[in-house]
N, C-alpha and C. Protein backbone atom coordinates (compact mmCIF):
# COMPACT_ATOMS: atom_id res chain seq x y z
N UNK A 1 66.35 110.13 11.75
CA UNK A 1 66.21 109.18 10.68
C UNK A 1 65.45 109.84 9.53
N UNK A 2 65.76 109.47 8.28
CA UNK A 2 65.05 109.68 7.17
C UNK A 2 64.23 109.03 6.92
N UNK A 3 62.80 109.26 6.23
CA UNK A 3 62.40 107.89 6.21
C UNK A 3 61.20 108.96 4.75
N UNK A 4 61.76 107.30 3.37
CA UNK A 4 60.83 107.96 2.18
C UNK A 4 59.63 107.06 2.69
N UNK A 5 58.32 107.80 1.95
CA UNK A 5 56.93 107.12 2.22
C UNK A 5 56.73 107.12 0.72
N UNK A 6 56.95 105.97 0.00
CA UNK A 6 55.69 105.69 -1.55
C UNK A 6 54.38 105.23 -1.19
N UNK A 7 53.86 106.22 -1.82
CA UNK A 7 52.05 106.05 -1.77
C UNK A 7 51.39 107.02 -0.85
N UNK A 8 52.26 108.04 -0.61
CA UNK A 8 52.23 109.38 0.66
C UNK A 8 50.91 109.49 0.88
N UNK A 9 50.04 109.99 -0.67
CA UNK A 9 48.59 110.09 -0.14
C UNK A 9 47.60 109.70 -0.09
N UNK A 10 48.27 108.33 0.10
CA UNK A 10 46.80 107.52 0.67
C UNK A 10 47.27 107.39 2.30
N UNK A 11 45.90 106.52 2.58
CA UNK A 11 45.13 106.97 4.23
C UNK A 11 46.78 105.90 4.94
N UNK A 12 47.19 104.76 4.22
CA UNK A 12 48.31 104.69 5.16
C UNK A 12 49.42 105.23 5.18
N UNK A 13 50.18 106.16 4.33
CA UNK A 13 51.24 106.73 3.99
C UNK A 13 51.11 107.69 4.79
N UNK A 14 49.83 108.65 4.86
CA UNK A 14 49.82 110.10 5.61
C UNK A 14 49.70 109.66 7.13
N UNK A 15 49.01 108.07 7.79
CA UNK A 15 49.59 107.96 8.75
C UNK A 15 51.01 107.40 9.52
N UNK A 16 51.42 106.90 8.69
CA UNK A 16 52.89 107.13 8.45
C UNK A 16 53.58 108.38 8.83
N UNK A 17 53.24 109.17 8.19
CA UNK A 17 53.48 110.57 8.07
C UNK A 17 53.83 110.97 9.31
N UNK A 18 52.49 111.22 10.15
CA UNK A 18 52.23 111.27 11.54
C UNK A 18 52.51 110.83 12.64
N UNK A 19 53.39 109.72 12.44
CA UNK A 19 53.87 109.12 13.75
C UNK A 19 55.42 109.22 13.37
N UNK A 20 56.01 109.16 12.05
CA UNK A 20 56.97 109.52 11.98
C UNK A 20 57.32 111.09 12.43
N UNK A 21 56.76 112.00 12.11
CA UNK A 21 56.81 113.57 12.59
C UNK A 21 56.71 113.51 14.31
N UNK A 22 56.13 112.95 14.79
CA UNK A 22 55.95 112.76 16.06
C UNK A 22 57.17 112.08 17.01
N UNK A 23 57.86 111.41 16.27
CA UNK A 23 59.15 110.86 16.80
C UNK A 23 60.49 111.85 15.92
N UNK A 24 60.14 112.72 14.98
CA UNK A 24 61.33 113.90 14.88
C UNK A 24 62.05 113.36 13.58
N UNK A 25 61.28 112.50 12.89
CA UNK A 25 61.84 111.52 11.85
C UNK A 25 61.92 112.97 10.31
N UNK A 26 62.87 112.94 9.39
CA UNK A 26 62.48 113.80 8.63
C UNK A 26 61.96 112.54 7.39
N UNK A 27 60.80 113.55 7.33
CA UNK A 27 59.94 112.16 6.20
C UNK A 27 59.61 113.34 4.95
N UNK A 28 60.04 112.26 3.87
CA UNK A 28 60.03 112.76 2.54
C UNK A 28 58.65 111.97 1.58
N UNK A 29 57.50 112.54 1.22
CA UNK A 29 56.24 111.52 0.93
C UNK A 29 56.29 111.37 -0.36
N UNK A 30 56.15 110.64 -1.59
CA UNK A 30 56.52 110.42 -2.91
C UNK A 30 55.12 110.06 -3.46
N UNK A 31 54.44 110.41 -4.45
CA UNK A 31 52.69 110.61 -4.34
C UNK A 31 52.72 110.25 -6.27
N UNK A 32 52.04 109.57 -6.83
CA UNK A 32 51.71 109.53 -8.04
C UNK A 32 50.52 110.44 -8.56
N UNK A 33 49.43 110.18 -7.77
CA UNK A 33 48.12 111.13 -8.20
C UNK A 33 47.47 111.74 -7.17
N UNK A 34 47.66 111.63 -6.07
CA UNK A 34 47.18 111.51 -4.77
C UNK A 34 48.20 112.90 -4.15
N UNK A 35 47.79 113.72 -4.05
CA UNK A 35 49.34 114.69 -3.29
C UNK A 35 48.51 114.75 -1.91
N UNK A 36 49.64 114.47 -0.93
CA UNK A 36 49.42 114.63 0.83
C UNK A 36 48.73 115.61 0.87
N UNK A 37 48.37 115.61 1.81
CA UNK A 37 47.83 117.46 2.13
C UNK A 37 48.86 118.32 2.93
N UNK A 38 48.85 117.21 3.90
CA UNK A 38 50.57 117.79 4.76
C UNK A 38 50.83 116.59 5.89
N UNK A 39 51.98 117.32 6.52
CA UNK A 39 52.31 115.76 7.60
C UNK A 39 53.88 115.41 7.03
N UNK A 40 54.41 116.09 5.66
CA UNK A 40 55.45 115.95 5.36
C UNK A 40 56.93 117.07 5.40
N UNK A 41 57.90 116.57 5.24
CA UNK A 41 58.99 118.04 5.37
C UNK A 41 58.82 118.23 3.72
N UNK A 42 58.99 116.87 2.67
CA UNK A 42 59.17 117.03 1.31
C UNK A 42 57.70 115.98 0.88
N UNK A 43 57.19 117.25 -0.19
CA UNK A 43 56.66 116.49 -0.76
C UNK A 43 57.19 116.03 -2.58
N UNK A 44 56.89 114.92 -3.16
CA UNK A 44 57.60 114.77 -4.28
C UNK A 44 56.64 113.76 -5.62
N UNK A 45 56.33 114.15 -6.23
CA UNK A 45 55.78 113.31 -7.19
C UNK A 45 57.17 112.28 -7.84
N UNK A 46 56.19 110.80 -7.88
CA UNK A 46 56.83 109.85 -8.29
C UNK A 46 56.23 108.72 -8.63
N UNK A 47 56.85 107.93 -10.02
CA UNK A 47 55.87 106.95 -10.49
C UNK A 47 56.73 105.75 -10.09
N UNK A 48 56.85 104.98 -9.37
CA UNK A 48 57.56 103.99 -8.71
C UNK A 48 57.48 103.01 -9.60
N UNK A 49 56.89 103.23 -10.67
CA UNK A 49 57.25 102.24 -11.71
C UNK A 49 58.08 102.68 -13.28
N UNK A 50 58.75 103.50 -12.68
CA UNK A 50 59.71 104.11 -13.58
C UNK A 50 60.89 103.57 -12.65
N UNK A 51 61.94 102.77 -12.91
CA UNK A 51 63.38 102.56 -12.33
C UNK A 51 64.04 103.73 -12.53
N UNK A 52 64.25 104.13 -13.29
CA UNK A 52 65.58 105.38 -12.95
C UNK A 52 64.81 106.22 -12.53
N UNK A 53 63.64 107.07 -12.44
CA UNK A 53 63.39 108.00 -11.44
C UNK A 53 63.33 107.56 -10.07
N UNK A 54 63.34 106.48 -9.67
CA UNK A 54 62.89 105.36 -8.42
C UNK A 54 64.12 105.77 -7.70
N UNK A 55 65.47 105.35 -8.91
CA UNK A 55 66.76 105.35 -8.24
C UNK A 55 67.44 106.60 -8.20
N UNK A 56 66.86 107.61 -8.69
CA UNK A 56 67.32 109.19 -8.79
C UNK A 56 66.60 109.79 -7.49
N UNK A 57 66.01 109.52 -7.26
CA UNK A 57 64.79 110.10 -5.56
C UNK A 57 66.31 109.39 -4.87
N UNK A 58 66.11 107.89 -4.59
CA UNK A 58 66.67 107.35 -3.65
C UNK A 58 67.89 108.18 -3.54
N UNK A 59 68.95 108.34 -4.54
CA UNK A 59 70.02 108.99 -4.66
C UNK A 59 69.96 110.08 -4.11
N UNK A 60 69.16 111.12 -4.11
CA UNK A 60 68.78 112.61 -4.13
C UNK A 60 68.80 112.30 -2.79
N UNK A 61 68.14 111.94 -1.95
CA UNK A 61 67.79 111.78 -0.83
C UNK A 61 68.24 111.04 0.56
N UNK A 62 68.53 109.70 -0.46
CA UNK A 62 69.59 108.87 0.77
C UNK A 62 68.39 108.31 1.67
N UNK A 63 67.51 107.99 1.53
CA UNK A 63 67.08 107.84 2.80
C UNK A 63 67.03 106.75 4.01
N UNK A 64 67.08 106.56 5.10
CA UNK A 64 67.43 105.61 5.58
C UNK A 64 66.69 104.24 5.85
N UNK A 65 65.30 104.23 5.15
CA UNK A 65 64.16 103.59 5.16
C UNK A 65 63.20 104.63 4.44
N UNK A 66 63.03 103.04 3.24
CA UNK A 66 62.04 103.66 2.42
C UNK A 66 60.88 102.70 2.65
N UNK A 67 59.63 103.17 2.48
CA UNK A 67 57.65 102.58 2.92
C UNK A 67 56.99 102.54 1.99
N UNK A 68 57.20 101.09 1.11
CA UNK A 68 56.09 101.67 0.27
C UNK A 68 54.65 100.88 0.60
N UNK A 69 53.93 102.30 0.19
CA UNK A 69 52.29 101.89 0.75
C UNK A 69 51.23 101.94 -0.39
N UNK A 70 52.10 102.34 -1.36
CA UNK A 70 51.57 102.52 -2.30
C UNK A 70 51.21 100.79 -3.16
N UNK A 71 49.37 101.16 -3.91
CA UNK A 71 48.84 99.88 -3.91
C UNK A 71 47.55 99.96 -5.15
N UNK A 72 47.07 98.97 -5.59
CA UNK A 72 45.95 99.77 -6.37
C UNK A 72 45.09 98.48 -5.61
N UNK A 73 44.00 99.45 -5.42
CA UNK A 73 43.33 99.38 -4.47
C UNK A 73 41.52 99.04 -5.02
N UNK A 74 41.83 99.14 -6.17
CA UNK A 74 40.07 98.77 -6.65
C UNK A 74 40.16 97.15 -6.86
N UNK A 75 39.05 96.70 -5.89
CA UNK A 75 39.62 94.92 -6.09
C UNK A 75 38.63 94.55 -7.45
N UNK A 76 37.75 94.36 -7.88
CA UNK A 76 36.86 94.44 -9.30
C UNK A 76 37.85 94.67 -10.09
N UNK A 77 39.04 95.94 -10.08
CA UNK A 77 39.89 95.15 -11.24
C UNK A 77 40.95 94.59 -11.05
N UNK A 78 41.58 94.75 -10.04
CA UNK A 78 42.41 93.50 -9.22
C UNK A 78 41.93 92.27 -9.95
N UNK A 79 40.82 91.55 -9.30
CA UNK A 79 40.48 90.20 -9.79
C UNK A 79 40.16 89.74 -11.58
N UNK A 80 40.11 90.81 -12.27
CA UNK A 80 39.73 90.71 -13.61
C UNK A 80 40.74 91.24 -14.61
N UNK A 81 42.63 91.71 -13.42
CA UNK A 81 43.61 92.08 -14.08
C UNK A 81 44.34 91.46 -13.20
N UNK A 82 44.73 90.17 -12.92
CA UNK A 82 45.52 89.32 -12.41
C UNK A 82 47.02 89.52 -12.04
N UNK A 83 47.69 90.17 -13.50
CA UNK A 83 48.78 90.07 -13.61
C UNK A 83 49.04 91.84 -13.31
């Protein structure tokens, strides 16, 4: 199985990573600022909030399950940027 990971390098994507590699999965990790360290076959920068690069990965790749884990994660501006 293929399997893309958005948000590769944060702490849930790279374990992702790891249990997918462990079952023989080929995993492709897609990283905005954050690059994996390893745990991946491909690594790939990507801003998942760009649509046509979103749908040019998917294309490129095919994959059979895509993860996204990717999140923003500071709650202080979470709660004071709503939208």
């Amino acid at each position: 199985m293929k399997i893309l990971v958005v948000g590769a390098g944060g702490q849930v994507g790279e374990k992702i990573a790891v249990f997918a590699q462990r079952s023989s999965h080929y995993t492709i990790g897609a990283y905005k600022s954050k690059k994996p360290a390893s745990g991946f076959n491909e690594i790939l920068q990507l801003d998942k909030t760009n649509k046509s690069e979103t749908r040019s990965i998917i294309n490129k790749f095919k994959p059979d399950v895509v993860v996204d884990t990717a999140a923003l994660h500071n709650v202080d501006y979470c709660e004071t940027h709503p939208e």
